[in-house]
C-alpha atoms as a PDB file:
ATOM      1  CA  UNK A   1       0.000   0.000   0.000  1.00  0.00           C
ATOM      2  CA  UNK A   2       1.343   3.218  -1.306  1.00  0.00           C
ATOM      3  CA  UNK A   3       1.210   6.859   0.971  1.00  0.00           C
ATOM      4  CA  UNK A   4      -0.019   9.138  -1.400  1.00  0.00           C
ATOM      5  CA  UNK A   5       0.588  13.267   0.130  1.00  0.00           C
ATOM      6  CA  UNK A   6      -1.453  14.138  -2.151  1.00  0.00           C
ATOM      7  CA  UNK A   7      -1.291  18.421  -0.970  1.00  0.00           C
ATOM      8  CA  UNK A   8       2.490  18.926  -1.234  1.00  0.00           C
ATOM      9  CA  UNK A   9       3.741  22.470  -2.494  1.00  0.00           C
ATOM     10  CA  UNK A  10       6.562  23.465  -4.225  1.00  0.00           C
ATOM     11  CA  UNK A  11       7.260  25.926  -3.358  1.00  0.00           C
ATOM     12  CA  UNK A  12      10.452  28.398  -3.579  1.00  0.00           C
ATOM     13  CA  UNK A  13      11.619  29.227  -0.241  1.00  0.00           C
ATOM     14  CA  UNK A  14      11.308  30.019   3.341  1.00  0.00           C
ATOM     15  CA  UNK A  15       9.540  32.672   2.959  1.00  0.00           C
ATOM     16  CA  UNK A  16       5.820  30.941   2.529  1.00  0.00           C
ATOM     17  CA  UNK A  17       6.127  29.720   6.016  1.00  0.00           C
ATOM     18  CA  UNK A  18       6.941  33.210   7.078  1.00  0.00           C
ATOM     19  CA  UNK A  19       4.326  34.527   5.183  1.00  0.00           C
ATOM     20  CA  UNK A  20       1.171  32.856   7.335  1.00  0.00           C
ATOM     21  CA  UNK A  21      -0.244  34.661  10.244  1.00  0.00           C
ATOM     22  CA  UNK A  22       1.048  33.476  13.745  1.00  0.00           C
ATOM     23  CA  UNK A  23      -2.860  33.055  14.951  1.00  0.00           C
ATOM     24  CA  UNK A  24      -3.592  31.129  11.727  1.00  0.00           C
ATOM     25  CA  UNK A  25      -0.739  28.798  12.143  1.00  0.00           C
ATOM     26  CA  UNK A  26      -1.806  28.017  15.773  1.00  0.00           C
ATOM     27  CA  UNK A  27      -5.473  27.128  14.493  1.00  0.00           C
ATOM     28  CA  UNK A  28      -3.847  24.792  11.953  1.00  0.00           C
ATOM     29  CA  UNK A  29      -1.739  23.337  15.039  1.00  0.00           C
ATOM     30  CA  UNK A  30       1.426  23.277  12.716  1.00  0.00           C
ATOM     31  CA  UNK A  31       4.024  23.124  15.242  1.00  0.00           C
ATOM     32  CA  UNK A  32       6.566  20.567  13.841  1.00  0.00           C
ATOM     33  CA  UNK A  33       7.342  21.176   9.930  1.00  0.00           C
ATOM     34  CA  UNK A  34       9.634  18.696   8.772  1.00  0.00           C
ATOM     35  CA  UNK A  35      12.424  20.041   5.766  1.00  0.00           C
ATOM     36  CA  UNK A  36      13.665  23.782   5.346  1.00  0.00           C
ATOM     37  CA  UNK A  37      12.263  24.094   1.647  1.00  0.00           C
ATOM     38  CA  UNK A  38      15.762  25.208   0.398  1.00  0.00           C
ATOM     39  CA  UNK A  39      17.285  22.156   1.153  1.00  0.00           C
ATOM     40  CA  UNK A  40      14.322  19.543   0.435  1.00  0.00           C
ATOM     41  CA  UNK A  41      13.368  20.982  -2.974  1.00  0.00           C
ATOM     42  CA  UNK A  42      16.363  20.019  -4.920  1.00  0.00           C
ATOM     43  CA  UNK A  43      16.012  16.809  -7.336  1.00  0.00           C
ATOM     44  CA  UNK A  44      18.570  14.749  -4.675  1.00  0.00           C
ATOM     45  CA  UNK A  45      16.968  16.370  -1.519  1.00  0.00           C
ATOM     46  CA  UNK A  46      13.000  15.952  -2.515  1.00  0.00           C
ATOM     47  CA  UNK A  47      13.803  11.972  -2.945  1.00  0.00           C
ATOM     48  CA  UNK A  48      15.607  12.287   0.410  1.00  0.00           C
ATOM     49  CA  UNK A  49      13.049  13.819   1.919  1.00  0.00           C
ATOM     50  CA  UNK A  50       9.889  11.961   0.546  1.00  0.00           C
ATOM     51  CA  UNK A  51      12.338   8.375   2.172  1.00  0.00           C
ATOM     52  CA  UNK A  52      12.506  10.119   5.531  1.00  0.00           C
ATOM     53  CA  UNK A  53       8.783  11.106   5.607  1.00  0.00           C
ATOM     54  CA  UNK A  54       7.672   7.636   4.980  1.00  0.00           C
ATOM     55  CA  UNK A  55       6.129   8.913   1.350  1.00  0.00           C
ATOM     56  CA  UNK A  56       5.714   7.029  -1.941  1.00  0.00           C
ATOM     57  CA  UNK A  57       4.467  10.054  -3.763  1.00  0.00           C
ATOM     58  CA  UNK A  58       3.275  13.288  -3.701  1.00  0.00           C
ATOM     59  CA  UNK A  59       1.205  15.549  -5.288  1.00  0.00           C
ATOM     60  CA  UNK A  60       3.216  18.583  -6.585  1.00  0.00           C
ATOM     61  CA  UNK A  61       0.972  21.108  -6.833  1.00  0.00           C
ATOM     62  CA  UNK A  62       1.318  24.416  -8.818  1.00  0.00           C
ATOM     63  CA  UNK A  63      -0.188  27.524  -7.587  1.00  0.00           C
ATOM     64  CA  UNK A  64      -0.287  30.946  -9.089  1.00  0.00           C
ATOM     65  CA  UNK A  65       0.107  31.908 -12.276  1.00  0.00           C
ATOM     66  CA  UNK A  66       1.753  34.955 -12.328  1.00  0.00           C
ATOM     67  CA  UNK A  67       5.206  35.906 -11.364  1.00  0.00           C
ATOM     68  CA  UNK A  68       6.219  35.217  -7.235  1.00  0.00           C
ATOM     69  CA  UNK A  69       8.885  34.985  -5.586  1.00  0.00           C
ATOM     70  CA  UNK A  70       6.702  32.569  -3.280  1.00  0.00           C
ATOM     71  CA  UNK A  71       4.961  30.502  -5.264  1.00  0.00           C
ATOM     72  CA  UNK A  72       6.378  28.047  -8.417  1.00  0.00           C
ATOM     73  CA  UNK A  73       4.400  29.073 -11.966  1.00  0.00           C
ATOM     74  CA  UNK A  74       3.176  25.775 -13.994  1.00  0.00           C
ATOM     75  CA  UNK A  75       7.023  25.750 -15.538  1.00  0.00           C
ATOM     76  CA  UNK A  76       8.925  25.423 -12.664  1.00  0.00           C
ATOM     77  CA  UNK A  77       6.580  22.563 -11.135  1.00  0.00           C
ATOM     78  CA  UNK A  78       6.639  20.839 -14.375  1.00  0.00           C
ATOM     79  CA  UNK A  79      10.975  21.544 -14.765  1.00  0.00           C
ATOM     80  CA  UNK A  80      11.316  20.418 -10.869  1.00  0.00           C
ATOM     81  CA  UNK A  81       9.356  17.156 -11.358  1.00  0.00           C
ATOM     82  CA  UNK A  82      10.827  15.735 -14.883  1.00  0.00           C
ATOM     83  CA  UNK A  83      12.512  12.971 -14.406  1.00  0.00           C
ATOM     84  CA  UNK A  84      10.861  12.039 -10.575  1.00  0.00           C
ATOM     85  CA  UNK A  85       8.468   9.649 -10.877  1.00  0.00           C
ATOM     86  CA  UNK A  86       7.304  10.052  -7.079  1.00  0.00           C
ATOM     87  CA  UNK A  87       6.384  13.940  -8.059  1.00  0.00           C
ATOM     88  CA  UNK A  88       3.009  14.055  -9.306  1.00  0.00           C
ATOM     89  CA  UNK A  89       2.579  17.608 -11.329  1.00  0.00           C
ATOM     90  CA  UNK A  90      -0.974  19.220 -10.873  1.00  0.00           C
ATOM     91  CA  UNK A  91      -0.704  22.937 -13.046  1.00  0.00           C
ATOM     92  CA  UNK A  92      -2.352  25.678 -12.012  1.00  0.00           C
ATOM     93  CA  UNK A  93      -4.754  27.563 -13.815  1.00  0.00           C
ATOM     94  CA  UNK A  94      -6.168  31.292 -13.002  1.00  0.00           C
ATOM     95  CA  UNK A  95      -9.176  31.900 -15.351  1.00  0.00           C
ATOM     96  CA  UNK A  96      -8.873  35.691 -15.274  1.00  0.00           C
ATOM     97  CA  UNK A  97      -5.065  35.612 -16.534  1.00  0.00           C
ATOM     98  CA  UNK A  98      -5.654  33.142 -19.232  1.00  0.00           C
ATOM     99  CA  UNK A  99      -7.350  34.178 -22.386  1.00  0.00           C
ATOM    100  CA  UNK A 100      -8.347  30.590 -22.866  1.00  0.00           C
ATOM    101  CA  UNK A 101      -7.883  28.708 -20.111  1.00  0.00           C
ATOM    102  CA  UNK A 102      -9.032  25.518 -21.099  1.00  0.00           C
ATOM    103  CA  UNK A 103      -6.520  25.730 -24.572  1.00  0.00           C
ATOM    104  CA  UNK A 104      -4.007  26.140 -21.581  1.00  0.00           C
ATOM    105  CA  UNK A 105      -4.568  23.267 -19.733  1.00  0.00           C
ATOM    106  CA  UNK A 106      -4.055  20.936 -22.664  1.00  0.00           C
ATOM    107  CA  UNK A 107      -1.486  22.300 -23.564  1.00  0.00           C
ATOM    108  CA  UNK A 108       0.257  21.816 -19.646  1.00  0.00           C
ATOM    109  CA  UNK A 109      -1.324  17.812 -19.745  1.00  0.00           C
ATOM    110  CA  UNK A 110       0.297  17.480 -23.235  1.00  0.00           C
ATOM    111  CA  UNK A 111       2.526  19.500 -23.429  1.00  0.00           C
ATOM    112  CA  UNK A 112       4.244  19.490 -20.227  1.00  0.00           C
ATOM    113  CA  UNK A 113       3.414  16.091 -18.305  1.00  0.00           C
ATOM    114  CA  UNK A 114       0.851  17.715 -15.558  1.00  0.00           C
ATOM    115  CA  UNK A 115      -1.319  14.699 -14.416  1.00  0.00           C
ATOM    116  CA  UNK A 116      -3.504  17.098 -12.485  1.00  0.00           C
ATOM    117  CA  UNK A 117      -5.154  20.343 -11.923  1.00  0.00           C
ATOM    118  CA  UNK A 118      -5.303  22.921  -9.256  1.00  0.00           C
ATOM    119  CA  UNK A 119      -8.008  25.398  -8.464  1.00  0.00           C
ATOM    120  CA  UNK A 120      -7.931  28.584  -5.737  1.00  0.00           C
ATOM    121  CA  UNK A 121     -11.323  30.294  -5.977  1.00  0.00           C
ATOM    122  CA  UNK A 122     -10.680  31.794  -2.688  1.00  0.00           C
ATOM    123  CA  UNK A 123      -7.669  33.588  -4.069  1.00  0.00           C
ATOM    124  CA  UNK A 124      -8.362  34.274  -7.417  1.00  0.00           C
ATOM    125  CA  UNK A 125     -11.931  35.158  -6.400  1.00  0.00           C
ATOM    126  CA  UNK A 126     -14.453  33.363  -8.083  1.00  0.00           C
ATOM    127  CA  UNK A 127     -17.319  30.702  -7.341  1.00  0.00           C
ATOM    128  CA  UNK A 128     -16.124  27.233  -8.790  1.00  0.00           C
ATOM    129  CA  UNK A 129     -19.449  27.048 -10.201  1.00  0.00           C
ATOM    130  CA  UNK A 130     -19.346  30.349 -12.491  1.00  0.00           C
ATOM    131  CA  UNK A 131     -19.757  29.874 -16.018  1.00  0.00           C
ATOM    132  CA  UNK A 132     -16.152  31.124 -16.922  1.00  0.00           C
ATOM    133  CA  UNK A 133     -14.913  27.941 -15.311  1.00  0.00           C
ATOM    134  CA  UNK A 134     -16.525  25.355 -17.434  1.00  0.00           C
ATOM    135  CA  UNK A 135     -15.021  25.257 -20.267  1.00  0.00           C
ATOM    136  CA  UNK A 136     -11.743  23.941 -17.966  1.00  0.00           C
ATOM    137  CA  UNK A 137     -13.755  21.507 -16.432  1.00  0.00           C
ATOM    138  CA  UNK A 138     -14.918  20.007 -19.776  1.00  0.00           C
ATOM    139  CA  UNK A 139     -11.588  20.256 -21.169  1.00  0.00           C
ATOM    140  CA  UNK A 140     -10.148  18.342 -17.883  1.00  0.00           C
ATOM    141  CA  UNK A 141     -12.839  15.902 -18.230  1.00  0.00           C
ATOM    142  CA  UNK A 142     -12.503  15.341 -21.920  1.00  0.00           C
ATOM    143  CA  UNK A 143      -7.924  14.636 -20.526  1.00  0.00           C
ATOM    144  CA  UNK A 144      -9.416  12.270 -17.651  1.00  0.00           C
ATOM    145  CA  UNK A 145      -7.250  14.391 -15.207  1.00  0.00           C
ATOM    146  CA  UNK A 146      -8.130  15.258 -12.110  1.00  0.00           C
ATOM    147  CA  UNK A 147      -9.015  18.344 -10.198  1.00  0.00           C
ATOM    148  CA  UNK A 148      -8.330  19.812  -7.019  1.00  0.00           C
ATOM    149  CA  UNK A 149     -10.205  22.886  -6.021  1.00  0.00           C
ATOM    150  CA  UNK A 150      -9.268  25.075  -2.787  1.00  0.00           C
ATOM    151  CA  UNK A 151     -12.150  24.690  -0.189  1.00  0.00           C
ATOM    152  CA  UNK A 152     -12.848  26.388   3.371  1.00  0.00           C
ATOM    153  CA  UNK A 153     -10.396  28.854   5.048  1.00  0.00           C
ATOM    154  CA  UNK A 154      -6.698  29.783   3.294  1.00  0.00           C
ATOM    155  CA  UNK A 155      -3.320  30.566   4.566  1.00  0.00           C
ATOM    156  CA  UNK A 156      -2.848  33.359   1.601  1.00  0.00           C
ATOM    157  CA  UNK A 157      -3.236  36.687   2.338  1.00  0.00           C
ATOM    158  CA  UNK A 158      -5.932  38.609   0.160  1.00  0.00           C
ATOM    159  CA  UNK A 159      -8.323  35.232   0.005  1.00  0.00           C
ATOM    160  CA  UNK A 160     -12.319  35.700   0.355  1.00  0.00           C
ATOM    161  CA  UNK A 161     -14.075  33.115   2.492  1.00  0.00           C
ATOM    162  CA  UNK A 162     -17.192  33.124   0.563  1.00  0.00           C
ATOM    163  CA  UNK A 163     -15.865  31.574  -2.444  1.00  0.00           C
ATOM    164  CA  UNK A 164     -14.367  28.687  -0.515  1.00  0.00           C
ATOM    165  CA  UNK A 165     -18.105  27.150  -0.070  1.00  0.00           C
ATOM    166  CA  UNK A 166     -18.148  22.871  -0.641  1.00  0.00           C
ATOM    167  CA  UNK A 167     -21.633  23.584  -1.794  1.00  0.00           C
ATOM    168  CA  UNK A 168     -20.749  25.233  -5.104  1.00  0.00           C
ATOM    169  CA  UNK A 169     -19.144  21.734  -6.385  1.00  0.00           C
ATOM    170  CA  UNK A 170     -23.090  19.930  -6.075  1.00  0.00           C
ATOM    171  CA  UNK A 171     -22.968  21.990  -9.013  1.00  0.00           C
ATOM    172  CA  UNK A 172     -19.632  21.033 -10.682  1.00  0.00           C
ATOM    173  CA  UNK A 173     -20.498  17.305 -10.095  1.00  0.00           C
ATOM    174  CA  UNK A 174     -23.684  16.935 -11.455  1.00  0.00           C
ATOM    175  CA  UNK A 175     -22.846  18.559 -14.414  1.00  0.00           C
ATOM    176  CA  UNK A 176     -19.407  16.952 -14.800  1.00  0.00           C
ATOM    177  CA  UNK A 177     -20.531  13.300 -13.583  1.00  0.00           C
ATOM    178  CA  UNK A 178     -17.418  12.079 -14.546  1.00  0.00           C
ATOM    179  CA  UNK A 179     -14.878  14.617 -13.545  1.00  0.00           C
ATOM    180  CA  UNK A 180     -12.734  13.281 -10.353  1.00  0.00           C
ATOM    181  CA  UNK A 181     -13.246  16.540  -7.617  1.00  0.00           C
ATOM    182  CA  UNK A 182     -10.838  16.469  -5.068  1.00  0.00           C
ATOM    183  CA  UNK A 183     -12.652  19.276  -2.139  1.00  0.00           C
ATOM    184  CA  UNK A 184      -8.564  20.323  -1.055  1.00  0.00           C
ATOM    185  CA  UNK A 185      -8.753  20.896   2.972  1.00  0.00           C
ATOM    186  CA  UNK A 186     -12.266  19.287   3.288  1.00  0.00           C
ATOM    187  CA  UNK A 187     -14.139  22.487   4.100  1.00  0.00           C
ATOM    188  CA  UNK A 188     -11.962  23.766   6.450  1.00  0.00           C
ATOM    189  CA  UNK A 189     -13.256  26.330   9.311  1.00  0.00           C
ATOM    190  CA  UNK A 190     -16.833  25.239   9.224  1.00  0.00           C
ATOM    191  CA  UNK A 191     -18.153  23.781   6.379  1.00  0.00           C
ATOM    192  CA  UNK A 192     -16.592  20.064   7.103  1.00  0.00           C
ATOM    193  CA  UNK A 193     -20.073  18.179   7.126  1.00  0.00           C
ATOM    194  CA  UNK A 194     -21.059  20.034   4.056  1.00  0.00           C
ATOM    195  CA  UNK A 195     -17.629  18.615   2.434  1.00  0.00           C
ATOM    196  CA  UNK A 196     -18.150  15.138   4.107  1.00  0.00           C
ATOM    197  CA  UNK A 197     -22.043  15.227   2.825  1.00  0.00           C
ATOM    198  CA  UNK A 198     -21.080  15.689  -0.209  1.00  0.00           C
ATOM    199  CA  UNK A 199     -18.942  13.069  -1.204  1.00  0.00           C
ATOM    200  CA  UNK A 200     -21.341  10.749  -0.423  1.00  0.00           C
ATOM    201  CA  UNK A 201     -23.896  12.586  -2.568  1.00  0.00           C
ATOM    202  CA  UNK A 202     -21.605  12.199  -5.418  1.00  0.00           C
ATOM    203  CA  UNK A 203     -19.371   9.559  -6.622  1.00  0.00           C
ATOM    204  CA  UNK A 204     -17.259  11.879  -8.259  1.00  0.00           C
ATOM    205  CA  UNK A 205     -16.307  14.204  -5.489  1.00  0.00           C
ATOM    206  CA  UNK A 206     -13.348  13.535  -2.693  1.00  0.00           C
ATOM    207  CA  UNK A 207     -11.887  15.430   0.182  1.00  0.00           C
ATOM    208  CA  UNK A 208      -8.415  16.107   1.065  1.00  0.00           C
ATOM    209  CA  UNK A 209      -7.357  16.586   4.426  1.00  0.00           C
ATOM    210  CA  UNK A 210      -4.445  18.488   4.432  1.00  0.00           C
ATOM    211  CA  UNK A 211      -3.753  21.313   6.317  1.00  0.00           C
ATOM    212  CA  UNK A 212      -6.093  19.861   9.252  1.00  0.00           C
ATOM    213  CA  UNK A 213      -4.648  18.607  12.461  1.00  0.00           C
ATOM    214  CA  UNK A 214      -4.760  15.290  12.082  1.00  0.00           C
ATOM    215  CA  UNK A 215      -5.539  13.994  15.393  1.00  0.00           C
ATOM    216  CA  UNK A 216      -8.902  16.171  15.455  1.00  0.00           C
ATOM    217  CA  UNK A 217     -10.275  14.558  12.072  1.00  0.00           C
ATOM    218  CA  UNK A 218     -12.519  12.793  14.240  1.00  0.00           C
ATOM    219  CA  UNK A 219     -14.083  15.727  15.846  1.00  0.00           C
ATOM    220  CA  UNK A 220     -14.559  17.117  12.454  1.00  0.00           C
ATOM    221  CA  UNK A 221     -15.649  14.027  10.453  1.00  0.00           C
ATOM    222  CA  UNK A 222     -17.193  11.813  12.993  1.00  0.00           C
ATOM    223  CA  UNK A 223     -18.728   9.167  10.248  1.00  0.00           C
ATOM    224  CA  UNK A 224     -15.078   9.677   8.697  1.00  0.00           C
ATOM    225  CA  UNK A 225     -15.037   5.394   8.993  1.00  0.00           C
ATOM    226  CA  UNK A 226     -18.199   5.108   6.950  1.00  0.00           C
ATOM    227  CA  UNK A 227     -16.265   7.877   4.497  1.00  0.00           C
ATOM    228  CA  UNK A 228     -13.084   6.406   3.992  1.00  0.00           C
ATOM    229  CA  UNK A 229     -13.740   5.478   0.379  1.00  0.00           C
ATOM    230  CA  UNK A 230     -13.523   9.243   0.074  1.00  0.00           C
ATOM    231  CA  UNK A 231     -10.602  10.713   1.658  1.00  0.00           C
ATOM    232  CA  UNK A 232      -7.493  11.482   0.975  1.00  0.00           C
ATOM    233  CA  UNK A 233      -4.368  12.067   2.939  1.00  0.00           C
ATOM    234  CA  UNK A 234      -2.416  15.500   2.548  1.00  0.00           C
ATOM    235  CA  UNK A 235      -0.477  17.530   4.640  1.00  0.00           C
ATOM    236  CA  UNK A 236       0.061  21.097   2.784  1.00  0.00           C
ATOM    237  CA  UNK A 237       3.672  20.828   3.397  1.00  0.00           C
ATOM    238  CA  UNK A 238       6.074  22.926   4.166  1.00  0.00           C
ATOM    239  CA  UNK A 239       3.386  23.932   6.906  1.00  0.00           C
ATOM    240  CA  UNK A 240       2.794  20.636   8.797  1.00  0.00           C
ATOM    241  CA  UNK A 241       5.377  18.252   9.514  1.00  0.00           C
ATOM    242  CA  UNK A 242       4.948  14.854   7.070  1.00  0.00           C
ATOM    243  CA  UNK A 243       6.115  12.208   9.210  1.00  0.00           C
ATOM    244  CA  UNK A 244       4.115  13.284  12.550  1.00  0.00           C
ATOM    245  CA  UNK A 245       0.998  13.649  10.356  1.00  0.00           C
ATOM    246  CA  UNK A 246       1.336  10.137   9.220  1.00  0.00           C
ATOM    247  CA  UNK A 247       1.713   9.102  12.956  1.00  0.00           C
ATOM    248  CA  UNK A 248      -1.653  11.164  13.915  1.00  0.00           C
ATOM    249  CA  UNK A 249      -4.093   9.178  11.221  1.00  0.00           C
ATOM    250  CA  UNK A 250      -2.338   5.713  11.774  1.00  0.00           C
ATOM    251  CA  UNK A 251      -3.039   6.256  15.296  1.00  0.00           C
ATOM    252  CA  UNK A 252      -6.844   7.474  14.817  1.00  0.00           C
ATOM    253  CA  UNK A 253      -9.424   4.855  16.414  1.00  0.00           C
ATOM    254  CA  UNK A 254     -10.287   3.222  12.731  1.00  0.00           C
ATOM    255  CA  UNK A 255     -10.301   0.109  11.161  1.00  0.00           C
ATOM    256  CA  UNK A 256      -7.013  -0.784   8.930  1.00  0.00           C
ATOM    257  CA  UNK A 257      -8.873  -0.900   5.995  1.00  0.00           C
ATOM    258  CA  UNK A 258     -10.201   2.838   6.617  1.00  0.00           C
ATOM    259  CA  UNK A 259      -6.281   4.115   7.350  1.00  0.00           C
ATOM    260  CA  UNK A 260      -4.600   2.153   4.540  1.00  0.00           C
ATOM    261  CA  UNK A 261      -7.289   3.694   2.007  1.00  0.00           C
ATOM    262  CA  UNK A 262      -7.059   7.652   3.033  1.00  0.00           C
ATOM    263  CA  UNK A 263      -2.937   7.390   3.333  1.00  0.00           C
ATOM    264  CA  UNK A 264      -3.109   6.039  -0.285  1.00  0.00           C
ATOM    265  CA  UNK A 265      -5.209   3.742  -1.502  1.00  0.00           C
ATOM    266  CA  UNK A 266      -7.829   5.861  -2.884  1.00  0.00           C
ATOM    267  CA  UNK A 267      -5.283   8.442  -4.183  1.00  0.00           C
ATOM    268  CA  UNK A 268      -3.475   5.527  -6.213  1.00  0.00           C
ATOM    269  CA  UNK A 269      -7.072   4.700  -7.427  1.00  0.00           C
ATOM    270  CA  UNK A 270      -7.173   8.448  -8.396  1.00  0.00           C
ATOM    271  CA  UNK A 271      -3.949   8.818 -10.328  1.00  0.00           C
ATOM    272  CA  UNK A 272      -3.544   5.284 -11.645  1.00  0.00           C
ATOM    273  CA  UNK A 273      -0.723   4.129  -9.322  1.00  0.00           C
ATOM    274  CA  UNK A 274      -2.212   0.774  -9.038  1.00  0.00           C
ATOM    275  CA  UNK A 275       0.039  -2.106 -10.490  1.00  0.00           C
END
């Protein structure tokens, strides 16, 4: 059985730590990050790393499009993770810098290996279920990718709550049926039911639970046994440390079946790991 981190960001230095408010950092409980991002991000030290965490893979995610000295565009990711078959690429996409946004996204699957997607309504302010996002969802149906769309609260300064709503994907699923939603942070702040509800209302819709403490996912998924078909172990790293967050959900009152399918089961289902 494969662990799958299936939230891990690439991202370019120290300086994304630095950049989340102390009081939101205590609410996440991130007290023991593993890896200074300097040091772990290099093709020798992200295989060194992934070893010491107890990972198989992880999800590399992409996350703005535009110039940052924080955040990795869709070329780095894709640069960073040739050649490093653990890295899984998702590419970011912001609708309102791309004159055809779902053109781009092809041309990131084909063009430069991304096996993924990666949504941030709250920061690029939109509902996921606007119109002007459609035409990527069709487009990442039609590639059989899948996508992974910010939910709930968000460490990055300038985000809207309002857009973070789980309810807006009932939406997304229905009319994409067979679209793979991952719900990224399952909700997070107080919308976790309406996450959990959800993926039970739809076959084609998943939660992530990275960036929660992991030792409360109880308290904030208490039929999270019945669930486990739909969950998916992620940490959000470099907040959270890897290895401890392992430790939390292998030590969780569930069955063996329910651990061994959220730490990466269901994600190797997901990306076609299996075999």
């Amino acid at each position: 059985m494969p662990v799958v981190d299936f939230h891990f960001h690439v991202t370019r230095g120290e300086d994304y730590l630095r950049s989340i408010k102390p009081g939101l950092r205590a609410l996440l409980e991130w007290k023991d990050s593993t890896g200074v991002p300097s040091q772990v991000l290099t093709r020798d030290g992200v295989t060194r790393f992934l070893d010491s965490q107890g990972v198989d893979y992880a999800v590399a995610l992409a996350e703005i499009s535009y110039a940052s000295t924080i955040h990795p565009n869709n070329e780095d990711v894709a640069e960073f993770c040739q050649g490093i078959p653990r890295l899984i690429p998702f590419c970011h996409i912001n609708p309102f810098l791309a004159g055809r946004p779902a053109q781009l996204l092809e041309q990131c699957v084909k063009d430069l290996g991304f096996k993924g997607l990666k949504l941030h309504p709250t920061f690029n302010q939109y509902y996921p279920n606007e119109s002007l996002i459609y035409p990527v969802y069709a487009r990442a149906e039609e590639l059989g990718i899948p996508v992974i769309i910010h939910t709930g609260s968000s460490t990055l300064a300038g985000s809207r709550l309002k857009y973070g709503d789980p309810l807006c994907l009932d939406d997304v699923a229905v009319d994409f049926p067979q679209l793979r939603i991952i719900q990224a942070h399952g909700g997070r702040g107080f919308w976790y039911d309406r996450a959990l509800f959800l993926t039970r209302l739809h076959e084609n819709l998943y939660v992530d639970v990275s960036g929660l403490p992991p030792q409360r996912l109880l308290s904030y998924y208490p039929e999270l046994e019945k669930s486990a078909d739909k969950v998916l172990f992620g940490t959000d790293w470099p907040g959270p440390s890897v290895r401890a967050n392992i430790a939390a959900i292998r030590a969780l009152p569930l069955s063996e079946v329910a651990k061994n399918k959220i730490l990466g089961e269901n994600a190797a289902k997901i990306l076609g790991l299996e075999g």
